[in-house]
PDB file of N, CA and C in Angstrom:
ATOM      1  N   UNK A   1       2.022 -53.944 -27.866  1.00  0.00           N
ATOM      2  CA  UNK A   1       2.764 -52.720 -28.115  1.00  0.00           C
ATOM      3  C   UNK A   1       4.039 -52.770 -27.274  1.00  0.00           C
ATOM      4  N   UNK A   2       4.862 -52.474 -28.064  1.00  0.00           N
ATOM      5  CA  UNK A   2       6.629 -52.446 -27.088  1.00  0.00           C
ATOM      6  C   UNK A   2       6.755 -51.024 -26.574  1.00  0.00           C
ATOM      7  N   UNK A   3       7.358 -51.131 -25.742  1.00  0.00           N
ATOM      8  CA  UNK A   3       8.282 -49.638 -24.883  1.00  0.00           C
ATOM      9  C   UNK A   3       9.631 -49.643 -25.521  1.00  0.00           C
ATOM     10  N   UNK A   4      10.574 -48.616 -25.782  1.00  0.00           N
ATOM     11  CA  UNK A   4      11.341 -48.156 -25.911  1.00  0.00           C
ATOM     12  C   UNK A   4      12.214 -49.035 -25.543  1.00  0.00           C
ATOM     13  N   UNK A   5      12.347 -49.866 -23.963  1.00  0.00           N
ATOM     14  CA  UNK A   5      13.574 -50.119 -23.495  1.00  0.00           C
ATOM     15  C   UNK A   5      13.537 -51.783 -23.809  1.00  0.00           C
ATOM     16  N   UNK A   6      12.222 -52.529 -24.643  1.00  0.00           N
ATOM     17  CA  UNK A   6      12.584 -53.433 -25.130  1.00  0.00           C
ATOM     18  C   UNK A   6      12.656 -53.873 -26.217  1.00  0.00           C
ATOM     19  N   UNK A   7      13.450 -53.112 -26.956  1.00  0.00           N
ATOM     20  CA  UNK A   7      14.878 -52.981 -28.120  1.00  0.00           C
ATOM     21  C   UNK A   7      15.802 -53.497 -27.890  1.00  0.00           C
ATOM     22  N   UNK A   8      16.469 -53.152 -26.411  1.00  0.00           N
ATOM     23  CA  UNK A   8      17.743 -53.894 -26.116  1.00  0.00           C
ATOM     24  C   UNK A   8      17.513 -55.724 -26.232  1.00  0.00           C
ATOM     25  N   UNK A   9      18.989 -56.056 -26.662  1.00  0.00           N
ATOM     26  CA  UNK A   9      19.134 -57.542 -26.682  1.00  0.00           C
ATOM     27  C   UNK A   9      19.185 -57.914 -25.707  1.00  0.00           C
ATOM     28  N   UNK A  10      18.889 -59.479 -25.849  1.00  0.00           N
ATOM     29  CA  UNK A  10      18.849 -59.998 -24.225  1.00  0.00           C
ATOM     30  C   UNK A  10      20.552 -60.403 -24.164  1.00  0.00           C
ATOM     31  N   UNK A  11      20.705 -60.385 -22.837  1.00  0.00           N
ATOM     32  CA  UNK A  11      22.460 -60.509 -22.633  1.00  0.00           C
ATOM     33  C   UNK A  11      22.625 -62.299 -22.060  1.00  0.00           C
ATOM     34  N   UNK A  12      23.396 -63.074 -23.055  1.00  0.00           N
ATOM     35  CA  UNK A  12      23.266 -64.233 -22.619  1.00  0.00           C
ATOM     36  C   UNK A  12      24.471 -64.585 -22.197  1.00  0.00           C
ATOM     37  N   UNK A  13      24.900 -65.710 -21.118  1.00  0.00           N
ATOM     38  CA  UNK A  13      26.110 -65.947 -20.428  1.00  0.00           C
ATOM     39  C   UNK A  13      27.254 -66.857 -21.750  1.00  0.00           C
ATOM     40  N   UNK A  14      28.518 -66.113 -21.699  1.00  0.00           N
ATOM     41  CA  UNK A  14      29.573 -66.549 -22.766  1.00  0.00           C
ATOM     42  C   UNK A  14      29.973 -67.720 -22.266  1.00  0.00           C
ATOM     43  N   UNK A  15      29.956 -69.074 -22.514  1.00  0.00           N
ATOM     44  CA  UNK A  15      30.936 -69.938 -22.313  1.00  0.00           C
ATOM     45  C   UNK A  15      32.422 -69.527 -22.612  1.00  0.00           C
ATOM     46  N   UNK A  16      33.339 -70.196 -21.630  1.00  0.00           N
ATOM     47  CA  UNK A  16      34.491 -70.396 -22.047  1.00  0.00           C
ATOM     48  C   UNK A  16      34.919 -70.412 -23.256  1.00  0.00           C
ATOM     49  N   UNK A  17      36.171 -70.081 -24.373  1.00  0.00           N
ATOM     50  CA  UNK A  17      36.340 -70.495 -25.356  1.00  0.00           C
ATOM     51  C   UNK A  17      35.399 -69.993 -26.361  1.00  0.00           C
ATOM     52  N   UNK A  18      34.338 -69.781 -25.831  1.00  0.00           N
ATOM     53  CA  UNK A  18      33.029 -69.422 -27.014  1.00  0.00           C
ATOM     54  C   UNK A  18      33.229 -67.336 -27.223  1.00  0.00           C
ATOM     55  N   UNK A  19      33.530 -67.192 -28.941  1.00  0.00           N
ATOM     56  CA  UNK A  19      33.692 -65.915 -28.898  1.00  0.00           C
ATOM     57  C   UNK A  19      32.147 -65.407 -28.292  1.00  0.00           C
ATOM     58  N   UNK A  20      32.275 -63.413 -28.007  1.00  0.00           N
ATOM     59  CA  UNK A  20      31.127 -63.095 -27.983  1.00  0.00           C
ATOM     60  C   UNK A  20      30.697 -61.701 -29.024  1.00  0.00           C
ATOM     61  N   UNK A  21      32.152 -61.427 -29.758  1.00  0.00           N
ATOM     62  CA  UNK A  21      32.106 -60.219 -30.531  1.00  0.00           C
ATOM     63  C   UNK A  21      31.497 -60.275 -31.754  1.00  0.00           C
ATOM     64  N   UNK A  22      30.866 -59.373 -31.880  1.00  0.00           N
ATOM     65  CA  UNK A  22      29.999 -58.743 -33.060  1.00  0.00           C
ATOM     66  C   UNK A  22      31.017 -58.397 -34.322  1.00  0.00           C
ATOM     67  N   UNK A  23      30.728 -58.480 -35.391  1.00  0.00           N
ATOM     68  CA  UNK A  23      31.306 -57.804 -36.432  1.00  0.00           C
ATOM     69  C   UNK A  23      30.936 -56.315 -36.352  1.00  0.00           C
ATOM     70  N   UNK A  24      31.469 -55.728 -36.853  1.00  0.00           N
ATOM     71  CA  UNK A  24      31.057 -54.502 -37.430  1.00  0.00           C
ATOM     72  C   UNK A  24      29.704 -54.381 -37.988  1.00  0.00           C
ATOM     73  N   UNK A  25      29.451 -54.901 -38.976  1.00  0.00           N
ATOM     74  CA  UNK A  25      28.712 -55.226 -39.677  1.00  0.00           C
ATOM     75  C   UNK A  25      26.966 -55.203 -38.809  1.00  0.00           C
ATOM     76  N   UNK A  26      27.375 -56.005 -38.020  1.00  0.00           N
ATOM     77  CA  UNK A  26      26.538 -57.252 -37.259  1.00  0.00           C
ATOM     78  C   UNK A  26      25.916 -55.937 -35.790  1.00  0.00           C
ATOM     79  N   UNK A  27      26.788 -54.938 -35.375  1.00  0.00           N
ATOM     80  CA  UNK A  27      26.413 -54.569 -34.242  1.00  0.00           C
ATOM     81  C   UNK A  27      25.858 -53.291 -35.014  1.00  0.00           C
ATOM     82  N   UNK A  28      26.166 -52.382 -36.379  1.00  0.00           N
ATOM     83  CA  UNK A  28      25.626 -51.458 -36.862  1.00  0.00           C
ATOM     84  C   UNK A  28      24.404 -51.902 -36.888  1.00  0.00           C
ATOM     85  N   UNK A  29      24.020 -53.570 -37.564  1.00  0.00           N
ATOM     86  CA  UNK A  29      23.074 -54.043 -38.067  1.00  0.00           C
ATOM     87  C   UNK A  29      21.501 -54.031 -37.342  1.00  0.00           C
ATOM     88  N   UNK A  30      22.571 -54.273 -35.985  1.00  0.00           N
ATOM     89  CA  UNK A  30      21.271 -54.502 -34.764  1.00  0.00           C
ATOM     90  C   UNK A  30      20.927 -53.001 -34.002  1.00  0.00           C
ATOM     91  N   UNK A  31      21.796 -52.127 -34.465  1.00  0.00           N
ATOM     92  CA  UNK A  31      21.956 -50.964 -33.665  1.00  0.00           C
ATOM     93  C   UNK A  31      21.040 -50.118 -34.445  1.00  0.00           C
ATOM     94  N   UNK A  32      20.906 -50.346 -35.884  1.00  0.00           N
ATOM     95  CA  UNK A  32      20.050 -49.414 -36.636  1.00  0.00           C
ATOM     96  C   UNK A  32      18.649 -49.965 -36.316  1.00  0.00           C
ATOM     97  N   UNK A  33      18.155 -51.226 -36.413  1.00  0.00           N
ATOM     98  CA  UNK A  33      17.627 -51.838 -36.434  1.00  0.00           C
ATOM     99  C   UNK A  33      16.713 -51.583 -34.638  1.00  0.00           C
ATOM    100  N   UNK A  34      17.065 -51.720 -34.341  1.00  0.00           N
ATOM    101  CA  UNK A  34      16.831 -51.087 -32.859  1.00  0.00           C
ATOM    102  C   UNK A  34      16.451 -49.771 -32.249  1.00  0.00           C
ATOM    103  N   UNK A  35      17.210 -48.877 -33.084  1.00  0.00           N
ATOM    104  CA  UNK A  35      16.622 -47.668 -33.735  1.00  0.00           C
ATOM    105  C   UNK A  35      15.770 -47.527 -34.468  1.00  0.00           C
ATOM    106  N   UNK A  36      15.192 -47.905 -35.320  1.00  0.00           N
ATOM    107  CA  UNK A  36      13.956 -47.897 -36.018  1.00  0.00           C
ATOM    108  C   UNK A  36      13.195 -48.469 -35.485  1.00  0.00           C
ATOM    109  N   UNK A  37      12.848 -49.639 -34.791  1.00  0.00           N
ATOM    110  CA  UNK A  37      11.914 -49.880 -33.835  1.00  0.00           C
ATOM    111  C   UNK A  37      11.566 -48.992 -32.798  1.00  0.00           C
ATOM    112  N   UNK A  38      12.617 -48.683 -32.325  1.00  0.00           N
ATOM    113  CA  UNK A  38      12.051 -47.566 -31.019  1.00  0.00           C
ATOM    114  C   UNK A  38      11.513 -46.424 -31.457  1.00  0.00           C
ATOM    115  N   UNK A  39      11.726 -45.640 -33.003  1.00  0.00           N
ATOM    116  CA  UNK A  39      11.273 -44.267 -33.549  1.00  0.00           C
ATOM    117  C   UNK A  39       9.658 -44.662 -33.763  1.00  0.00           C
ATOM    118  N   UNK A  40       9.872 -46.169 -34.629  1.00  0.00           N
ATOM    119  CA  UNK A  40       8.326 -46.437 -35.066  1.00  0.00           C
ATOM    120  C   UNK A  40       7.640 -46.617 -34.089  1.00  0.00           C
ATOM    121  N   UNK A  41       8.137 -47.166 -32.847  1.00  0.00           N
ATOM    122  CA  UNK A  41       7.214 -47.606 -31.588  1.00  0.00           C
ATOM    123  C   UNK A  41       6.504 -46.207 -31.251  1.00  0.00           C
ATOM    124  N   UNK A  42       7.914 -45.077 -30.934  1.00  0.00           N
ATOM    125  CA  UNK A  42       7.919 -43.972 -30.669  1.00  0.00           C
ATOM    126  C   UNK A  42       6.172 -42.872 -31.259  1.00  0.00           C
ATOM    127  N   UNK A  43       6.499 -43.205 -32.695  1.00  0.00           N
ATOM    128  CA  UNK A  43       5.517 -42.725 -33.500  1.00  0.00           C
ATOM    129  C   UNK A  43       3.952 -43.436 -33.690  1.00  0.00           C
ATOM    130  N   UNK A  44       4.326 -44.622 -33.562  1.00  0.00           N
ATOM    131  CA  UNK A  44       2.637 -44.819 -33.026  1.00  0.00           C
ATOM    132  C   UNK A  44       2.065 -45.151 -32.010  1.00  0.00           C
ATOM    133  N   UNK A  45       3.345 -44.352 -30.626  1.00  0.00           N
ATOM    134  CA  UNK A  45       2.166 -44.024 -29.400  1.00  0.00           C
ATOM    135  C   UNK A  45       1.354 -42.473 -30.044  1.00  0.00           C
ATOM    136  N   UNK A  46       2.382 -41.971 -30.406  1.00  0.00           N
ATOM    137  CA  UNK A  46       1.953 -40.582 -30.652  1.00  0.00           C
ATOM    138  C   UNK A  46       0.644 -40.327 -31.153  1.00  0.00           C
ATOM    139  N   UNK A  47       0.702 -41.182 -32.431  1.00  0.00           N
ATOM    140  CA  UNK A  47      -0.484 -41.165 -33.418  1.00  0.00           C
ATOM    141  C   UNK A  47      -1.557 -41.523 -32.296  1.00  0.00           C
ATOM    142  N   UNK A  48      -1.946 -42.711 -31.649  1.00  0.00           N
ATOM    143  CA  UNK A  48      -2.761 -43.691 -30.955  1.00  0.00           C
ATOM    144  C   UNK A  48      -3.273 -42.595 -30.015  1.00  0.00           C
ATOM    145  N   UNK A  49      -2.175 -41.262 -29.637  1.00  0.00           N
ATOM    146  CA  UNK A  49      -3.049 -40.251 -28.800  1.00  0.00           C
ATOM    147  C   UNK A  49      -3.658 -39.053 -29.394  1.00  0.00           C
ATOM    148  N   UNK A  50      -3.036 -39.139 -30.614  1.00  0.00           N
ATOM    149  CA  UNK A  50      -3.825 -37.877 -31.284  1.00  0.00           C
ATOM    150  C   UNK A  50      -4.928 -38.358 -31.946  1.00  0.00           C
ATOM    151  N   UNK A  51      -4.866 -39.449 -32.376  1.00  0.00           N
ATOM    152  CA  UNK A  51      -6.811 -40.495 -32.956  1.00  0.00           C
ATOM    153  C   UNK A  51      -7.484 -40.640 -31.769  1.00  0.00           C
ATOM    154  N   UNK A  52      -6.963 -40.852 -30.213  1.00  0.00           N
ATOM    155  CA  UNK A  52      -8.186 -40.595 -29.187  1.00  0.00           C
ATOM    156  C   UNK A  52      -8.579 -39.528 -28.868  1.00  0.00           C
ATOM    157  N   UNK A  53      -7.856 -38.580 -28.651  1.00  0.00           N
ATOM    158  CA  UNK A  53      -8.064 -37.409 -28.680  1.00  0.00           C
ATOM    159  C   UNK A  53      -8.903 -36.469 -29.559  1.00  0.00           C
ATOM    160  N   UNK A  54      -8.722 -36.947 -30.716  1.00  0.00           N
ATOM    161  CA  UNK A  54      -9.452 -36.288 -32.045  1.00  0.00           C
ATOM    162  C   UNK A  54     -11.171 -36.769 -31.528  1.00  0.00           C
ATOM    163  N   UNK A  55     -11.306 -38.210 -31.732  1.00  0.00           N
ATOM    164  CA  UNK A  55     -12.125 -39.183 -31.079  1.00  0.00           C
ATOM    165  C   UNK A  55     -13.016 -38.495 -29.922  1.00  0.00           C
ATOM    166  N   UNK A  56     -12.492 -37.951 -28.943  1.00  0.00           N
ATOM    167  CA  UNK A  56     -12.872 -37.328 -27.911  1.00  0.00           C
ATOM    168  C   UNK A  56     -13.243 -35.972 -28.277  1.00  0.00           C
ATOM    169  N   UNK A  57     -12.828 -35.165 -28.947  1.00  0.00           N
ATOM    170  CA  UNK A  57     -13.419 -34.259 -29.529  1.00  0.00           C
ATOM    171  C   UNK A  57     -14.236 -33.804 -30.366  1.00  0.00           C
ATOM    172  N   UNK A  58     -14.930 -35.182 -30.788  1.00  0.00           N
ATOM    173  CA  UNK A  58     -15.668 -35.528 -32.160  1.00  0.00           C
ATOM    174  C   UNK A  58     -17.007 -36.151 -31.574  1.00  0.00           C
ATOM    175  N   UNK A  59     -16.952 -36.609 -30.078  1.00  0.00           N
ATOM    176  CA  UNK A  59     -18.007 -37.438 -29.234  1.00  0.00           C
ATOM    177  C   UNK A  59     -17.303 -38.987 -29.764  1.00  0.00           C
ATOM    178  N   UNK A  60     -16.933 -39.127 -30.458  1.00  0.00           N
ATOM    179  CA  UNK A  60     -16.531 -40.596 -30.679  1.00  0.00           C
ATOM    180  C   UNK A  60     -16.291 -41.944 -29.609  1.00  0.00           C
ATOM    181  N   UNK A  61     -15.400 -41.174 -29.025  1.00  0.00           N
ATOM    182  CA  UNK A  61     -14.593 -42.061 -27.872  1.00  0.00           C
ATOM    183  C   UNK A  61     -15.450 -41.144 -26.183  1.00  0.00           C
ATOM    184  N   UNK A  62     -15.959 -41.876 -25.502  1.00  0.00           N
ATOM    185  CA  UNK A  62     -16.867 -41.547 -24.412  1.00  0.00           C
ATOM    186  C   UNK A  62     -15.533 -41.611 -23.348  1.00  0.00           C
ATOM    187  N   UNK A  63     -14.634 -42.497 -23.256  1.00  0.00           N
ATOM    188  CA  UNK A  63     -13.670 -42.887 -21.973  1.00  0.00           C
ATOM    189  C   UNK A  63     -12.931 -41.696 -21.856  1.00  0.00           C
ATOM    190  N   UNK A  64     -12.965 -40.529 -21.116  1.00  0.00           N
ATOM    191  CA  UNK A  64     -11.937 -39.617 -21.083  1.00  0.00           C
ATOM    192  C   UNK A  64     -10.814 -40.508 -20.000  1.00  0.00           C
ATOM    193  N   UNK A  65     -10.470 -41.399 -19.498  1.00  0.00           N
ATOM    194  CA  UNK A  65      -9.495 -42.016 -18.800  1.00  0.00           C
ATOM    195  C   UNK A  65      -8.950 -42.579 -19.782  1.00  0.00           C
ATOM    196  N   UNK A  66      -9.487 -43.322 -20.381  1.00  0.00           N
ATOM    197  CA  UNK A  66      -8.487 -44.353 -21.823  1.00  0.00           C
ATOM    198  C   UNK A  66      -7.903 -43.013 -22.484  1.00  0.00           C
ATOM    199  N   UNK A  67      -8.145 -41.770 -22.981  1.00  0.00           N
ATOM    200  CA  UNK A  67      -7.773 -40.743 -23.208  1.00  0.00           C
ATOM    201  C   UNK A  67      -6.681 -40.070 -22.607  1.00  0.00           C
ATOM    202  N   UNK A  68      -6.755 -40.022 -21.237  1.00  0.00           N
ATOM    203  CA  UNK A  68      -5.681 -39.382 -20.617  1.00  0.00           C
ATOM    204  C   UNK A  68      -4.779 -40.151 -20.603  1.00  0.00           C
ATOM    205  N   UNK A  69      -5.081 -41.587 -20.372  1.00  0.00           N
ATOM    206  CA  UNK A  69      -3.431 -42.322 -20.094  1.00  0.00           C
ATOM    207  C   UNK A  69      -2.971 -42.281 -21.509  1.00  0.00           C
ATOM    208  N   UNK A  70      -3.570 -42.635 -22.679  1.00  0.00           N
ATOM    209  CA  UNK A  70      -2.633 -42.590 -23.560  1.00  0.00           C
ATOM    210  C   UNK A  70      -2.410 -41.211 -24.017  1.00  0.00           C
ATOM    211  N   UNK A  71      -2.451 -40.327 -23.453  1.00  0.00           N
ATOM    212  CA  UNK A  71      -2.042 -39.001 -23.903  1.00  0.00           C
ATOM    213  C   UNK A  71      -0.455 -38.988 -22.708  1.00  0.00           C
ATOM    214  N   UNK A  72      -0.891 -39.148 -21.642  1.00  0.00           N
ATOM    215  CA  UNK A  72      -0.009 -39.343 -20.779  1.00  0.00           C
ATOM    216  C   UNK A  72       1.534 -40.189 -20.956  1.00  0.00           C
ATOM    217  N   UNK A  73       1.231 -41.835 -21.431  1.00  0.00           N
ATOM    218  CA  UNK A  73       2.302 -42.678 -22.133  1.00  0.00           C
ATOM    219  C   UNK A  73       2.582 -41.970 -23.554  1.00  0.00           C
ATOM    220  N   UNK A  74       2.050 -41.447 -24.165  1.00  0.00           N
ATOM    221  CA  UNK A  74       2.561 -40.350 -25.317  1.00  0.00           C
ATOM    222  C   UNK A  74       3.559 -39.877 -24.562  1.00  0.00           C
ATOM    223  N   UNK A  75       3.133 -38.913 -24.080  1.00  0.00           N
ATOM    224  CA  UNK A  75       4.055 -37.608 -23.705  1.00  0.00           C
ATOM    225  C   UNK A  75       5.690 -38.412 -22.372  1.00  0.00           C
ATOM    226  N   UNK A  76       5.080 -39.255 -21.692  1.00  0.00           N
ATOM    227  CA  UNK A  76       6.314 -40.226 -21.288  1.00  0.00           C
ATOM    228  C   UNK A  76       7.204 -40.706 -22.016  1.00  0.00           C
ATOM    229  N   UNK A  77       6.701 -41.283 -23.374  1.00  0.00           N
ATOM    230  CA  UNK A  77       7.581 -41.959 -24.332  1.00  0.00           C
ATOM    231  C   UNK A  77       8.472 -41.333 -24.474  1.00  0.00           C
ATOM    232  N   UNK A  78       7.597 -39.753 -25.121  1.00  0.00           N
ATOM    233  CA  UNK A  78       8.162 -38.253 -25.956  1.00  0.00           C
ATOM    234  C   UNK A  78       9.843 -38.163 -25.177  1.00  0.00           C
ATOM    235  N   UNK A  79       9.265 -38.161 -23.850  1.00  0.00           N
ATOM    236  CA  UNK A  79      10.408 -37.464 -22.789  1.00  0.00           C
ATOM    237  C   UNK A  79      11.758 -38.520 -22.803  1.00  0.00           C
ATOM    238  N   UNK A  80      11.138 -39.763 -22.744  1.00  0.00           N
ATOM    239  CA  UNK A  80      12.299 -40.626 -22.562  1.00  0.00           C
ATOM    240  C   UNK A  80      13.574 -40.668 -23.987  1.00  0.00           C
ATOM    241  N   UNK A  81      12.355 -40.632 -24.883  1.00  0.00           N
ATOM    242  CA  UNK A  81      13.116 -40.347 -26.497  1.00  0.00           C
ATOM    243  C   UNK A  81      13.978 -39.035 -26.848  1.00  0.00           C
ATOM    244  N   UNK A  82      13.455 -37.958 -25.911  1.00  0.00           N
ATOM    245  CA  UNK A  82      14.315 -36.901 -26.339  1.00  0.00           C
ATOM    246  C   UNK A  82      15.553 -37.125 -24.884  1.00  0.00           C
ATOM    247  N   UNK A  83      15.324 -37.930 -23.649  1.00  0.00           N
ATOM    248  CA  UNK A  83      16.400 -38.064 -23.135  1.00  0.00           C
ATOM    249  C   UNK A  83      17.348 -38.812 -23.595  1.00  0.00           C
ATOM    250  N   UNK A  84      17.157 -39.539 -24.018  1.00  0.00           N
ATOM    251  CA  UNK A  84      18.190 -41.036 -24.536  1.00  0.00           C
ATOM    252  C   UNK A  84      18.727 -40.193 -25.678  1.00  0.00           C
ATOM    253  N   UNK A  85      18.037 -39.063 -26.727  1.00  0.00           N
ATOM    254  CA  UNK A  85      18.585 -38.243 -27.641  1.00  0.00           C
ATOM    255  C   UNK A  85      19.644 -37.665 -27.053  1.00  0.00           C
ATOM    256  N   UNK A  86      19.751 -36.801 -25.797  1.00  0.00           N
ATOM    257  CA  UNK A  86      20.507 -36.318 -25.584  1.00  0.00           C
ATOM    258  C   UNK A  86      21.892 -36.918 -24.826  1.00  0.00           C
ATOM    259  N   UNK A  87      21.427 -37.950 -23.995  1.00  0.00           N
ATOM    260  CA  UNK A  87      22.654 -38.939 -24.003  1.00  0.00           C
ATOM    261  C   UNK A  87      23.556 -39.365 -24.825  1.00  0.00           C
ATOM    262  N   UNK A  88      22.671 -39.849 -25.828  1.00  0.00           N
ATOM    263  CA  UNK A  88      23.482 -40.654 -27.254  1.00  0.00           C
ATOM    264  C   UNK A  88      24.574 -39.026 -28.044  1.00  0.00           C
ATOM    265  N   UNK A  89      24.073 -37.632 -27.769  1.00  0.00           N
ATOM    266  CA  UNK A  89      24.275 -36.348 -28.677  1.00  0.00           C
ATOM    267  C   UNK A  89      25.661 -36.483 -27.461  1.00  0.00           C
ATOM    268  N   UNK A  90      25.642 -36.371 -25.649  1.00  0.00           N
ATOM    269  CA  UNK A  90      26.762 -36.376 -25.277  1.00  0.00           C
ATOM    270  C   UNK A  90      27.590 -37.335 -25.024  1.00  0.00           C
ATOM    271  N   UNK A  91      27.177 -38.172 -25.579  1.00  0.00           N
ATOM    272  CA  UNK A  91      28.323 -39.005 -25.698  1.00  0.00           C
ATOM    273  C   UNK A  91      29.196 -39.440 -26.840  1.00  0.00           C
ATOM    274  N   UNK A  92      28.370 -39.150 -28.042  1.00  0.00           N
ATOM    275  CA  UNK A  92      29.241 -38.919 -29.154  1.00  0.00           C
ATOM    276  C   UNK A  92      30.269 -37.787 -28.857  1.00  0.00           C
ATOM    277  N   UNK A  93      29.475 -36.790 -28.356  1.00  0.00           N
ATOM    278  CA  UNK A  93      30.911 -35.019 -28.259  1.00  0.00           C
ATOM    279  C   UNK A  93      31.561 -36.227 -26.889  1.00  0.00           C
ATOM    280  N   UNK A  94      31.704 -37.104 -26.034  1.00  0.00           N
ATOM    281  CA  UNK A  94      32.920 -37.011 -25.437  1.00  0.00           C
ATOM    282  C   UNK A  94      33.514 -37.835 -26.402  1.00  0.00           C
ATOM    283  N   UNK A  95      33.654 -38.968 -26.923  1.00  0.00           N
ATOM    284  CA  UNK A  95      34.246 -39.695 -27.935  1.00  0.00           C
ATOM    285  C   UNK A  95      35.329 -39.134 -28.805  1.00  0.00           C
ATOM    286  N   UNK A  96      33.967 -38.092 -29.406  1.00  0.00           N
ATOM    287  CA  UNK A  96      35.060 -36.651 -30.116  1.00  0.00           C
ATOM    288  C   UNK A  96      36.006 -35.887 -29.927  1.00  0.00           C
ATOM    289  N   UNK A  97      35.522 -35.660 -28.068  1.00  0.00           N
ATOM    290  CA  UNK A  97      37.078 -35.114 -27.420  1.00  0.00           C
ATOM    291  C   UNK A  97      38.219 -35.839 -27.491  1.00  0.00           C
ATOM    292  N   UNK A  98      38.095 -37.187 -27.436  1.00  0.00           N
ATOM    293  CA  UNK A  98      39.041 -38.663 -26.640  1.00  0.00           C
ATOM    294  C   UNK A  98      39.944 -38.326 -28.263  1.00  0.00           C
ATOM    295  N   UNK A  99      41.473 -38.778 -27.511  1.00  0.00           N
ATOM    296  CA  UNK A  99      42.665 -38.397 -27.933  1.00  0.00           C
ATOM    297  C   UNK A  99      43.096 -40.054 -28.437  1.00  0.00           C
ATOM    298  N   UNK A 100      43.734 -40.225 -29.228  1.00  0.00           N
ATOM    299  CA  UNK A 100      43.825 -41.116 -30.235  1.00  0.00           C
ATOM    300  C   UNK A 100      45.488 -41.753 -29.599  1.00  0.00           C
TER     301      UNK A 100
END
């Protein structure tokens, strides 16, 4: 199972002479793409705590510790996803301010 923060690309050293720019194309490509991994990652911690949980309420699942942590990395994920939301929300509005 991946975390959130390994989405990012790995950063490799530019030789001399050797370009390192992305197309357009090419950085939307990896940027959406990166985004949908982290939502789907996002979404099946979520699920993984509401099936133990259910589980635990059903007698199913006996471990109330395997229970709490993944209720716990749920709700961590949750937080980090709606922070990075709000980063990405202010930094588009400063962009928007920036004068041409």
């Amino acid at each position: 199972m991946n975390t959130i923060g390994t989405y990012l690309p790995p950063v490799n050293p530019v030789e001399e002479g050797q370009s390192s720019r992305l197309t357009p194309s090419q950085a939307q490509s990896n940027f959406s793409s990166m985004l949908k991994n982290a939502i789907e990652d996002l979404n099946h911690i979520q699920l993984e705590s509401d099936n133990k949980t259910n589980g635990l309420a059903n007698g199913s699942v006996e471990n109330l510790h395997d229970v709490m942590i993944t209720a716990q990395k749920a709700s961590v994920t949750l937080e980090t996803g709606v922070q990075v939301q709000s980063k990405v929300i202010d930094a588009y509005n400063e962009i928007m301010r920036m004068q041409v």
